[in-house]
C-alpha atoms as a PDB file:
ATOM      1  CA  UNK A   1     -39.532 -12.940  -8.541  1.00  0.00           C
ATOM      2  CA  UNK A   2     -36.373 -13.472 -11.088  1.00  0.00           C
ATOM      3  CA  UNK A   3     -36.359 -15.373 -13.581  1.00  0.00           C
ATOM      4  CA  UNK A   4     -33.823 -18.103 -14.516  1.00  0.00           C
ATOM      5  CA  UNK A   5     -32.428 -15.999 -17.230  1.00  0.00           C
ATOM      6  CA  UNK A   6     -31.711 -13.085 -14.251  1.00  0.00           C
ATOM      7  CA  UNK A   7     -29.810 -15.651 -12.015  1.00  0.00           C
ATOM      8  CA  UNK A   8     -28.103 -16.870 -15.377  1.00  0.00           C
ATOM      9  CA  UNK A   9     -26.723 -13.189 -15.988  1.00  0.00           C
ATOM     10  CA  UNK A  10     -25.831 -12.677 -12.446  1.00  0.00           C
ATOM     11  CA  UNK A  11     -23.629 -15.597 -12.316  1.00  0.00           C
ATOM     12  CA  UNK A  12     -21.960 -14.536 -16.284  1.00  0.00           C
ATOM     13  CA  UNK A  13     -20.788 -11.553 -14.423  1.00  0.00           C
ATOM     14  CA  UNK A  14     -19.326 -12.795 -11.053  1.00  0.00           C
ATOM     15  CA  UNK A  15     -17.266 -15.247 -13.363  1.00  0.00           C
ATOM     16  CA  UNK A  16     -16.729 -12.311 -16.144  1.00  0.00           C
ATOM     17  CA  UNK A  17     -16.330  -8.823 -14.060  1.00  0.00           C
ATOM     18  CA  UNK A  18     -12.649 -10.015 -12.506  1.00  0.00           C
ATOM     19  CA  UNK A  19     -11.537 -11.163 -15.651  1.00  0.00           C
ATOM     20  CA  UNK A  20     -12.496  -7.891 -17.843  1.00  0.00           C
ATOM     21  CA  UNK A  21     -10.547  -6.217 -14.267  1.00  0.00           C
ATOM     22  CA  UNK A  22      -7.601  -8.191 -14.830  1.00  0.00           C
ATOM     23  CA  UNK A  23      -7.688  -7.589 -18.817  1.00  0.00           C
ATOM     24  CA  UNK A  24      -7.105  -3.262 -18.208  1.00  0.00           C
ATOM     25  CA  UNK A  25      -4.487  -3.554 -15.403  1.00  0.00           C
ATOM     26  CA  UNK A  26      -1.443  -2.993 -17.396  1.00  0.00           C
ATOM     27  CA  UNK A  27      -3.643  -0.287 -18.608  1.00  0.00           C
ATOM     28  CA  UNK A  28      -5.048   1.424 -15.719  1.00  0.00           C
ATOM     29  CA  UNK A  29      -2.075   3.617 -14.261  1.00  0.00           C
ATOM     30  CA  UNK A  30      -4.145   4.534 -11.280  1.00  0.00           C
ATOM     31  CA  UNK A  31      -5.223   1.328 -10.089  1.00  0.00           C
ATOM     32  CA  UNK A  32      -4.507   0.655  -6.380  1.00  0.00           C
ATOM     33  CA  UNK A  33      -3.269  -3.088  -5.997  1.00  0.00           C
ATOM     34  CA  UNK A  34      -5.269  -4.754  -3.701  1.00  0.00           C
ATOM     35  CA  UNK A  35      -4.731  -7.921  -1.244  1.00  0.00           C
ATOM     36  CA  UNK A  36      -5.315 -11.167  -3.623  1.00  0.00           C
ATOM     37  CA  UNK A  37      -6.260 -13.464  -0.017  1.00  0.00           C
ATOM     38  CA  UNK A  38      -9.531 -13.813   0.795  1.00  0.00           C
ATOM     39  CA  UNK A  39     -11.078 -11.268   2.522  1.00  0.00           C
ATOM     40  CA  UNK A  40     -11.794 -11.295   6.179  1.00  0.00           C
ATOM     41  CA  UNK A  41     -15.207 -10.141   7.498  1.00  0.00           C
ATOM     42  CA  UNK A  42     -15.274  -7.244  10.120  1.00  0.00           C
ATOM     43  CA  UNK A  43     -17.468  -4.396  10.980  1.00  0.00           C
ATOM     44  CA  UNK A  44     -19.289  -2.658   8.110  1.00  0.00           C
ATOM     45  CA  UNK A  45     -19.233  -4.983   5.187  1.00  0.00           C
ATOM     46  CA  UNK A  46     -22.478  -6.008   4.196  1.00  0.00           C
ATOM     47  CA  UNK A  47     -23.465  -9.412   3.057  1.00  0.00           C
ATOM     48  CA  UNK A  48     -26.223 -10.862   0.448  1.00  0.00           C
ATOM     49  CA  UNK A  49     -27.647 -13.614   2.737  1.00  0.00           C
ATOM     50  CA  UNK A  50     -30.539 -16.021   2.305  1.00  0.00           C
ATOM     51  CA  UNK A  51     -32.047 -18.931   4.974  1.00  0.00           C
ATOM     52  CA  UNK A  52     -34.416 -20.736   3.224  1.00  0.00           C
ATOM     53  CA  UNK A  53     -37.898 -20.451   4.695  1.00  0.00           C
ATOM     54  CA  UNK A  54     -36.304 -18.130   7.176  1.00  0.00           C
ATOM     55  CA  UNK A  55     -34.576 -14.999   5.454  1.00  0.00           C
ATOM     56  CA  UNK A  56     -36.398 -15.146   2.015  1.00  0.00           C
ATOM     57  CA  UNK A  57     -36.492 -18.248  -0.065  1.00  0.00           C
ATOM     58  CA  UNK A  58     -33.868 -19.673  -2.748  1.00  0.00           C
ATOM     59  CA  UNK A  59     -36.466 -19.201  -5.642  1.00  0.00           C
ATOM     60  CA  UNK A  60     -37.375 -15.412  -4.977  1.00  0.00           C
ATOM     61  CA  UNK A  61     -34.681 -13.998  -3.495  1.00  0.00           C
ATOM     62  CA  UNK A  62     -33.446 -10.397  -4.429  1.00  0.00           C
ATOM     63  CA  UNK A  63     -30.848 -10.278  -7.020  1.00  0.00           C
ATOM     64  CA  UNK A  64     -28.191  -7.386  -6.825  1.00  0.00           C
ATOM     65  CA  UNK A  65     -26.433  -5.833 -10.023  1.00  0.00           C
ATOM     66  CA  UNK A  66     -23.662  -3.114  -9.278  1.00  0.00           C
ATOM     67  CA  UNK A  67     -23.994  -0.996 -12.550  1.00  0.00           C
ATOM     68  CA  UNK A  68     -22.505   1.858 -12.102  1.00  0.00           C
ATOM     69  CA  UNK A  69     -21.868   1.534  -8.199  1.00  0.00           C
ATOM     70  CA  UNK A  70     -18.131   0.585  -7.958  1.00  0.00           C
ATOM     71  CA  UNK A  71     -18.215  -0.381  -4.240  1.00  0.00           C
ATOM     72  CA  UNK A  72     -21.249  -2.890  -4.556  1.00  0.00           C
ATOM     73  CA  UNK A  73     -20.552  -6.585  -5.534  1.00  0.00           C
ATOM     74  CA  UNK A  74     -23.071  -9.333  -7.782  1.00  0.00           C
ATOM     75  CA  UNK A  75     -25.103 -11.030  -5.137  1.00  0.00           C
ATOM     76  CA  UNK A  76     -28.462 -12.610  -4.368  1.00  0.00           C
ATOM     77  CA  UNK A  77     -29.866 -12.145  -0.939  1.00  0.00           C
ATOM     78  CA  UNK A  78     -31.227 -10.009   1.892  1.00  0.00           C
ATOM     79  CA  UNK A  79     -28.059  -6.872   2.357  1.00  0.00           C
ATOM     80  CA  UNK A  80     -26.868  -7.847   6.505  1.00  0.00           C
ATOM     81  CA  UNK A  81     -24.522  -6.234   7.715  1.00  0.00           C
ATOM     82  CA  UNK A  82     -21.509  -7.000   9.923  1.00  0.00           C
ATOM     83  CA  UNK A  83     -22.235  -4.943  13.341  1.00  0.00           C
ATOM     84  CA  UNK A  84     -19.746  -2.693  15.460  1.00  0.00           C
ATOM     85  CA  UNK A  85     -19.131  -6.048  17.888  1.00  0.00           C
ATOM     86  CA  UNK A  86     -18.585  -7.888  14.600  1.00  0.00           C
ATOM     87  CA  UNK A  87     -21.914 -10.134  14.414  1.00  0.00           C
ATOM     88  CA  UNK A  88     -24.459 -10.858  12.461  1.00  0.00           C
ATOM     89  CA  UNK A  89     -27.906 -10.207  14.072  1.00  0.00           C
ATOM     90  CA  UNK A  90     -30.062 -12.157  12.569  1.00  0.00           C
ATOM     91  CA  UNK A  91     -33.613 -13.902  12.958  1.00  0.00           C
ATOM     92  CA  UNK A  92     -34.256 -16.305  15.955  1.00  0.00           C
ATOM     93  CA  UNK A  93     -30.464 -16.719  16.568  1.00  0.00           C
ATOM     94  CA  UNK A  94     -27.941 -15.402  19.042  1.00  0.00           C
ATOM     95  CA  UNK A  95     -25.773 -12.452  17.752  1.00  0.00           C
ATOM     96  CA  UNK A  96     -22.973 -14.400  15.234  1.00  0.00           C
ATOM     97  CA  UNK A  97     -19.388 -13.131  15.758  1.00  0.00           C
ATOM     98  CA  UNK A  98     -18.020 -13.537  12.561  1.00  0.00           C
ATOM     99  CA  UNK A  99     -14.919 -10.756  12.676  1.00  0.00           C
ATOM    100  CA  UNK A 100     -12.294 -12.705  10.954  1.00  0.00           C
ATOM    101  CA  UNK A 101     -14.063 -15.078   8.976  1.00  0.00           C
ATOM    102  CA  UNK A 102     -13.672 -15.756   5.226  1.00  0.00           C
ATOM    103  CA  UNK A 103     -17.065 -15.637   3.483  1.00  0.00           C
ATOM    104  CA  UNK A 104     -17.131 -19.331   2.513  1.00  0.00           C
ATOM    105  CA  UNK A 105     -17.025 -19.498   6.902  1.00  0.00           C
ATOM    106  CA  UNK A 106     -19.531 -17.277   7.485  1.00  0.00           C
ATOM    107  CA  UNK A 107     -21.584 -19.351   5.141  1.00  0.00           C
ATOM    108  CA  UNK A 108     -20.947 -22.517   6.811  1.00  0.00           C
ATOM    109  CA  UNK A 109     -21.070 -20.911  10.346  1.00  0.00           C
ATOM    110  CA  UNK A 110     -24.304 -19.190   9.429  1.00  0.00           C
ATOM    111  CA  UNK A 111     -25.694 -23.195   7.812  1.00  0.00           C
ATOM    112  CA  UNK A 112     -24.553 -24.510  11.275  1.00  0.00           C
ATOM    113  CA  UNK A 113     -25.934 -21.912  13.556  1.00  0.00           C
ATOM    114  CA  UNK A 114     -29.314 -22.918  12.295  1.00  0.00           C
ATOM    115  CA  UNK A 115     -28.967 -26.349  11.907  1.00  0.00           C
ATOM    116  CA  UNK A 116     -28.026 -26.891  15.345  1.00  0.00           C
ATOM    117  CA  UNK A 117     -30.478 -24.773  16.741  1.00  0.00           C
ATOM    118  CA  UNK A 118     -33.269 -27.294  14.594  1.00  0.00           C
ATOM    119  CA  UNK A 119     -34.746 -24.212  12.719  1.00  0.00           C
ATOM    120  CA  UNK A 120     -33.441 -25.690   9.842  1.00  0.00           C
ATOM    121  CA  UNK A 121     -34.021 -29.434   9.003  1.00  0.00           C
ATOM    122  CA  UNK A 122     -31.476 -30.345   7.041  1.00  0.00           C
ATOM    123  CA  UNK A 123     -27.947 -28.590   6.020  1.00  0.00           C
ATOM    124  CA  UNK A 124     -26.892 -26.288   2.765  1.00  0.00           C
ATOM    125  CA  UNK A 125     -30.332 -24.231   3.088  1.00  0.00           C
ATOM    126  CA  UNK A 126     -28.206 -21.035   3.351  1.00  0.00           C
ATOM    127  CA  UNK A 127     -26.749 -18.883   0.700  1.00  0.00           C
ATOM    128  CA  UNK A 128     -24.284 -15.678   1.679  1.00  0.00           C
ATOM    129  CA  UNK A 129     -22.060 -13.683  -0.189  1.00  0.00           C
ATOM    130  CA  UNK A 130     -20.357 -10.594  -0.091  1.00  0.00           C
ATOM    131  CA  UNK A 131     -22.401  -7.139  -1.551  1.00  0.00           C
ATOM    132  CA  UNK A 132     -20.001  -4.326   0.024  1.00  0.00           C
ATOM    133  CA  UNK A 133     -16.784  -4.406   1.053  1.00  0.00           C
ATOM    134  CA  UNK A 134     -16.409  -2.476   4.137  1.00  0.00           C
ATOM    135  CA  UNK A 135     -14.880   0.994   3.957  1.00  0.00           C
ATOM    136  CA  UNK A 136     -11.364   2.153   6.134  1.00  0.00           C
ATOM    137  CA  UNK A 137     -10.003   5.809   6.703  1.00  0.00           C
ATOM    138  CA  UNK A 138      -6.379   6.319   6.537  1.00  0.00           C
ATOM    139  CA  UNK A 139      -4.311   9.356   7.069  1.00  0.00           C
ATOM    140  CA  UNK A 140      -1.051   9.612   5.177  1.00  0.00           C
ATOM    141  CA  UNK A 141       1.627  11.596   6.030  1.00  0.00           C
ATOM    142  CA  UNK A 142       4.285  12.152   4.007  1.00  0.00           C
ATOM    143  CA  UNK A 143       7.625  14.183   5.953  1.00  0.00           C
ATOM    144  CA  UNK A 144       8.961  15.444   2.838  1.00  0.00           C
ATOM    145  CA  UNK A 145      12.876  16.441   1.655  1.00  0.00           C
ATOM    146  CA  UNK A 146      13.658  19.840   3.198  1.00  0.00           C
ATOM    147  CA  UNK A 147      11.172  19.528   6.139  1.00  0.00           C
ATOM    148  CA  UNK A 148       8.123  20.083   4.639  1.00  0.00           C
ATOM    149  CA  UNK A 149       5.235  17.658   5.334  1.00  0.00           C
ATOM    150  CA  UNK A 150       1.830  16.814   3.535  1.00  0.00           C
ATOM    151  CA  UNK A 151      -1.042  15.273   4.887  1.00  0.00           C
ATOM    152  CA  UNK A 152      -3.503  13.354   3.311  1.00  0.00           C
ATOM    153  CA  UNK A 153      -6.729  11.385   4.316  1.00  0.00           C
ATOM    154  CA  UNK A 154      -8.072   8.466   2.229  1.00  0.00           C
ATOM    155  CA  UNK A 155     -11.201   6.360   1.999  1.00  0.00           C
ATOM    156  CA  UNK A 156     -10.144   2.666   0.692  1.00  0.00           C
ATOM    157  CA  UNK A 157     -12.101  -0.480   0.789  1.00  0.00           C
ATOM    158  CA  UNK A 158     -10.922  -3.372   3.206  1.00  0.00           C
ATOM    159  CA  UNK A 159      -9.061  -5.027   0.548  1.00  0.00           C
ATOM    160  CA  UNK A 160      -7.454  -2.261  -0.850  1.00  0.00           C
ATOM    161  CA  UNK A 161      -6.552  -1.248   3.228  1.00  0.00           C
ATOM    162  CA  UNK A 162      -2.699  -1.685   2.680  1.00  0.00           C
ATOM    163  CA  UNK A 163       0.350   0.196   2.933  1.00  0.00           C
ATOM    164  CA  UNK A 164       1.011   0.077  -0.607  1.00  0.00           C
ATOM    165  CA  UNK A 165      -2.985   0.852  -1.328  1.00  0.00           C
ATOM    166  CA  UNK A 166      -3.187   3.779   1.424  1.00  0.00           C
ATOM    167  CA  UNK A 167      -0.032   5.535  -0.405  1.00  0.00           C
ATOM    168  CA  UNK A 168      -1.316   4.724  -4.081  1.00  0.00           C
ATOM    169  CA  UNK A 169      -4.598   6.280  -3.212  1.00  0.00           C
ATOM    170  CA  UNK A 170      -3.071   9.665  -1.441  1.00  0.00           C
ATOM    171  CA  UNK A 171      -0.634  10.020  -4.764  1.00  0.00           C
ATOM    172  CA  UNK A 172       2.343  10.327  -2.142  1.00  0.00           C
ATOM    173  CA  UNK A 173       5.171   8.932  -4.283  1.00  0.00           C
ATOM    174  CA  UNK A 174       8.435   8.930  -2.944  1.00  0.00           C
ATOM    175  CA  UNK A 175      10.360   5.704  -4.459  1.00  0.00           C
ATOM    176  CA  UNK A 176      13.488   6.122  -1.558  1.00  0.00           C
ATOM    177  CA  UNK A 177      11.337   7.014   1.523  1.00  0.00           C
ATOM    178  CA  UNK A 178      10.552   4.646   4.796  1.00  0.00           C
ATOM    179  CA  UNK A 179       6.894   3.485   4.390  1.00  0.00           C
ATOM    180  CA  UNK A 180       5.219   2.539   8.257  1.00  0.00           C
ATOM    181  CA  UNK A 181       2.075   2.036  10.038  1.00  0.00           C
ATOM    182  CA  UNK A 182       2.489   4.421  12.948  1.00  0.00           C
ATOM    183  CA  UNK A 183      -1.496   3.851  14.569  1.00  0.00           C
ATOM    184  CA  UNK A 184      -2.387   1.221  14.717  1.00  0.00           C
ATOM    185  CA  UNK A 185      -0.095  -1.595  12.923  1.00  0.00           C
ATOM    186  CA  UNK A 186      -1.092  -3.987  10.435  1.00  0.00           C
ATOM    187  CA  UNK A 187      -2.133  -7.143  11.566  1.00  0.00           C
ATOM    188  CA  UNK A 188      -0.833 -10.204  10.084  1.00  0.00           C
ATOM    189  CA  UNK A 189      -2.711 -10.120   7.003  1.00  0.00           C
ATOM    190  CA  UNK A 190      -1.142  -6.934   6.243  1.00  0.00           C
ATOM    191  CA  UNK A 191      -4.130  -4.893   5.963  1.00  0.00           C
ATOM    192  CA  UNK A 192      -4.737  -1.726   7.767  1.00  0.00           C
ATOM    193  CA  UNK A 193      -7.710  -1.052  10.407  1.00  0.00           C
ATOM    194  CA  UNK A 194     -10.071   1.845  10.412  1.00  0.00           C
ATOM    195  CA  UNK A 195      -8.288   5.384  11.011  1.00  0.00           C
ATOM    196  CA  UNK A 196      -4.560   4.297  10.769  1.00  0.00           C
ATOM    197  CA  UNK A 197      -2.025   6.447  10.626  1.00  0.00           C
ATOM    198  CA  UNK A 198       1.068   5.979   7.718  1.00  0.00           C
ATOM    199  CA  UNK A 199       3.946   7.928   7.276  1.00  0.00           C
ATOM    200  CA  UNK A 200       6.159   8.376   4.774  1.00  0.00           C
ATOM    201  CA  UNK A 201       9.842   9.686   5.497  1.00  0.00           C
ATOM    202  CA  UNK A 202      12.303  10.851   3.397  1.00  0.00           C
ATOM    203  CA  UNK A 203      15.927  10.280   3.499  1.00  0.00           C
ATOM    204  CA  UNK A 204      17.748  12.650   5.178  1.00  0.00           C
ATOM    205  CA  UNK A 205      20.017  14.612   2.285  1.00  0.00           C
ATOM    206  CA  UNK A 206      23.495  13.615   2.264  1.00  0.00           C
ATOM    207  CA  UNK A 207      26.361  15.989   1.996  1.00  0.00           C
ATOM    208  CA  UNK A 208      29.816  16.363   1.000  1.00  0.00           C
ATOM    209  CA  UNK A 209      32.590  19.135   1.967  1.00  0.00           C
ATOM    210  CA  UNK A 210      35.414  20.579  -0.290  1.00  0.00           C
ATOM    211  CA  UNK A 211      38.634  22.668   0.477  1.00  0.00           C
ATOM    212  CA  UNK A 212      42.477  23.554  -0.416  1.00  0.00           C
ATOM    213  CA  UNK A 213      42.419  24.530  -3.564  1.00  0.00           C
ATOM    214  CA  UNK A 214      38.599  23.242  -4.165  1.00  0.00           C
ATOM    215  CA  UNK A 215      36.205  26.577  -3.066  1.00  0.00           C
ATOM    216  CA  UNK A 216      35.248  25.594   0.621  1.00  0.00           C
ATOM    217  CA  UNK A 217      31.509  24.345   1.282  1.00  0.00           C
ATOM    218  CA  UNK A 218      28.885  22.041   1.896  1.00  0.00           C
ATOM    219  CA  UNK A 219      27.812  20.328  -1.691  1.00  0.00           C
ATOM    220  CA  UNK A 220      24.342  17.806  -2.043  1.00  0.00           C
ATOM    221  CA  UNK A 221      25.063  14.706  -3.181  1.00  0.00           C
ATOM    222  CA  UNK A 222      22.553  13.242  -6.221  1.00  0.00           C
ATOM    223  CA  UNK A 223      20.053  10.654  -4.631  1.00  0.00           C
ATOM    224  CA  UNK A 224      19.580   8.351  -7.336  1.00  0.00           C
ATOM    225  CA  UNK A 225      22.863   7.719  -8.789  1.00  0.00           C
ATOM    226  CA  UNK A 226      26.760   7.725  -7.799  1.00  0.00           C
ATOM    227  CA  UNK A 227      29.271  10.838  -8.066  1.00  0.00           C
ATOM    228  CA  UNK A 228      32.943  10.296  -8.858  1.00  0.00           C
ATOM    229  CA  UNK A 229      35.630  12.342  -7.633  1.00  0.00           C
ATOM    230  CA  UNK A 230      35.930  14.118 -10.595  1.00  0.00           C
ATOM    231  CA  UNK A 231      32.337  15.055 -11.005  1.00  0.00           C
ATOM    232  CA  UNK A 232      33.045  16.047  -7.365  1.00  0.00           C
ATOM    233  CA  UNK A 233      35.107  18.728  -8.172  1.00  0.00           C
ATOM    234  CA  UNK A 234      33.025  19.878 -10.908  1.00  0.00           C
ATOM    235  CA  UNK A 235      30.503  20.315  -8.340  1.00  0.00           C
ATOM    236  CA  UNK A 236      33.017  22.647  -6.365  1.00  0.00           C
ATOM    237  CA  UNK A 237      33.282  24.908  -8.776  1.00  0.00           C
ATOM    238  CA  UNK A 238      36.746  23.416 -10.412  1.00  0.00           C
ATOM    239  CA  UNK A 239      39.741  23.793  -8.579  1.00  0.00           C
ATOM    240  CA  UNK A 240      41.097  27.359  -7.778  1.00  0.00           C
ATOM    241  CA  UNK A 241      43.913  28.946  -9.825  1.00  0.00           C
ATOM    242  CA  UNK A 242      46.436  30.640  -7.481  1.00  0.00           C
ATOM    243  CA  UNK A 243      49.494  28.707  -4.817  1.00  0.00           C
ATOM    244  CA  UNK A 244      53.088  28.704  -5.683  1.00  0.00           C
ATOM    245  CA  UNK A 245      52.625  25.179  -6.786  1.00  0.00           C
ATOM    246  CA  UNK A 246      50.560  23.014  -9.161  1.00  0.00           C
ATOM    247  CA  UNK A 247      47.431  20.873  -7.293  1.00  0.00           C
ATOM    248  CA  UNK A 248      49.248  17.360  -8.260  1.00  0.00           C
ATOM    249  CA  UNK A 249      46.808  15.922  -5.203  1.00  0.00           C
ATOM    250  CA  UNK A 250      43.314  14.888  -3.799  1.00  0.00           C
ATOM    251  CA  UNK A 251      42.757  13.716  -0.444  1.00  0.00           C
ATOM    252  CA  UNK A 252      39.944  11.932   0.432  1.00  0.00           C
ATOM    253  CA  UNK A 253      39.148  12.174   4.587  1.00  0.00           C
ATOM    254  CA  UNK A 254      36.431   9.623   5.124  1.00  0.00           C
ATOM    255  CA  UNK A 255      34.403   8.341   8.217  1.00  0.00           C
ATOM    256  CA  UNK A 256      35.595   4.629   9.672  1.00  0.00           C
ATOM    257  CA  UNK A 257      37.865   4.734   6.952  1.00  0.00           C
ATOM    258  CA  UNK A 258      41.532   5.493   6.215  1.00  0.00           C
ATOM    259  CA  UNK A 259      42.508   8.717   4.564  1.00  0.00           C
ATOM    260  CA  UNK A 260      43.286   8.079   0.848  1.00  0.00           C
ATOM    261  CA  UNK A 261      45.640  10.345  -0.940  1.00  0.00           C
ATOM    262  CA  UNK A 262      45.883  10.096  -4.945  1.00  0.00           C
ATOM    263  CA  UNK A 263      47.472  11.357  -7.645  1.00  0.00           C
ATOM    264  CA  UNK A 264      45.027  13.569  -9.925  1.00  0.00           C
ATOM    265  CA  UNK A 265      46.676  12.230 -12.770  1.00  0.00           C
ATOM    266  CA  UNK A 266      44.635   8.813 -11.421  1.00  0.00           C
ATOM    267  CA  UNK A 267      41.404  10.670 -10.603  1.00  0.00           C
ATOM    268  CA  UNK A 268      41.708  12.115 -14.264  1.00  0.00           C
ATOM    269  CA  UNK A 269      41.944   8.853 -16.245  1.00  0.00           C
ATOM    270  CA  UNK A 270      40.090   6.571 -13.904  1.00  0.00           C
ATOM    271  CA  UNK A 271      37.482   8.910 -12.118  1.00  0.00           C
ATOM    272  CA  UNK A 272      34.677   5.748 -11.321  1.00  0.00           C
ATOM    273  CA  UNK A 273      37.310   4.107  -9.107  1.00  0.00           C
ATOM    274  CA  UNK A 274      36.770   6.851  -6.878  1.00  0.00           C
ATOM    275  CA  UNK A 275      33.006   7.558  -5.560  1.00  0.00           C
ATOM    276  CA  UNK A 276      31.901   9.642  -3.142  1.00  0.00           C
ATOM    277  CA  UNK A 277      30.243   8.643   0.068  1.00  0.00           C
ATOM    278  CA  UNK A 278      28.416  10.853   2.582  1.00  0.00           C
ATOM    279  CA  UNK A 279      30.400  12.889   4.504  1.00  0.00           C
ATOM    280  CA  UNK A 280      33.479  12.457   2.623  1.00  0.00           C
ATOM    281  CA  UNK A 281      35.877  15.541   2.788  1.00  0.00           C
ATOM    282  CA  UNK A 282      37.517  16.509  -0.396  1.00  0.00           C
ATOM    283  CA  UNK A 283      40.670  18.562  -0.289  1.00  0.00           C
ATOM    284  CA  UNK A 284      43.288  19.363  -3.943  1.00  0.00           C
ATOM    285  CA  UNK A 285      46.016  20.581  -2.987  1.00  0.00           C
END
């Protein structure tokens, strides 16, 4: 039976474990952030539950310490777990849906189940808290730049079951791709069910084309910051020695947009008034 002083400890480190949590996260660089609302009960998690005089008794009920298991929570009570049809199955009661609950609900469902089927004689003679988070599978896949594609599968508890948690956990950082739930989508809580599917896609590149007197071609343009017209030609290779006359010009062909035509003189001394968009056509002449 535990003693008052093994109760007293348990409680010390529900209130203390999420603090000493919250004290390494600026730390931790490979924490996965995880959904701060209350979890919802579904299939798999397991619950610390006591009925007094019916499952156990308030004064010797089991106590639960984690130590060095990472998925198991402080609790007293009996471990129950949440069935595949999302019930509780438990003594001299109907099966108890309980999929979407909160665990303060399942608590008071739970208290009113029994009361109202007079096994209990009086309310608050249950206690019921959460020991295990349920677990999810995830596959990630991540379509990367140049066609190739990486797929990863993940294990992540209910509360870590998001978009941002699935991608954390299969270290598939890509800070400019399209993150989705292909199969099947988040619910409204924004957590993902068991076996989902993410993807990750990648921009498609973005390109650039030169000619006259700039060497003809295809050129990448930089993700993650702008090019200017000069840096433009730099790319090209410079422009070409040869032609009766100077290159005094740059002409800019652009999609939905007019054709520009400018001095280099102006492209020389004021190069970041002229950036380069996708599919822009470059042409000195």
């Amino acid at each position: 039976m535990p003693s008052t002083k093994q109760h007293s400890r348990l409680w010390l480190c529900v209130l203390v474990c999420p603090l000493v949590c919250l004290s390494g996260f600026g730390r931790n660089e490979r924490i996965i952030a995880a959904d701060v609302r209350p979890h919802r009960l579904g299939p798999g998690d397991v619950l610390a539950i006591v009925v007094h005089g019916v499952i156990g008794k308030f004064g010797d009920a089991p106590v639960v310490f984690p130590g060095e298991r990472q998925d198991l929570q402080p609790a007293i009570g009996y471990p129950i777990q949440v069935q595949r049809d999302g019930c509780l199955h438990l003594p001299s009661l109907e099966p108890l849906n309980v999929t979407g609950l909160t665990v303060v609900e399942a608590k008071q469902a739970v208290d009113r189940a029994y009361t109202n089927a007079e096994i209990l004689r009086r309310p608050n003679q249950v206690m019921l808290t959460l020991m295990q988070r349920r677990r999810v599978q995830v596959h990630v896949l991540h379509d990367q730049l140049g066609g190739a594609s990486r797929a990863e599968t993940v294990q992540l508890s209910a509360d870590q079951a998001t978009l941002l948690g699935a991608v954390a956990a299969a270290e598939s950082f890509d800070r400019d791709a399209s993150v989705r739930a292909l199969k099947p989508r988040t619910g409204e809580s924004g957590r993902l069910p068991d076996s989902s599917v993410v993807q990750l896609q990648a921009p498609r590149p973005a390109y650039f084309t030169t000619g006259g007197r700039l060497a003809g071609g295809r050129h990448l343009l930089p993700r993650h910051q702008p090019l200017d017209a000069l840096q433009a030609i730099a790319a090209a290779g410079g422009i070409q020695p040869g032609g009766v006359l100077p290159a005094l010009h740059l002409t800019i062909v652009r999609r939905n947009a007019p054709t520009s035509r400018v001095p280099l003189r102006h492209v020389l001394n004021r190069p970041s008034q002229y950036l380069i968009r996708p599919g822009d056509h470059l042409i000195v002449h």
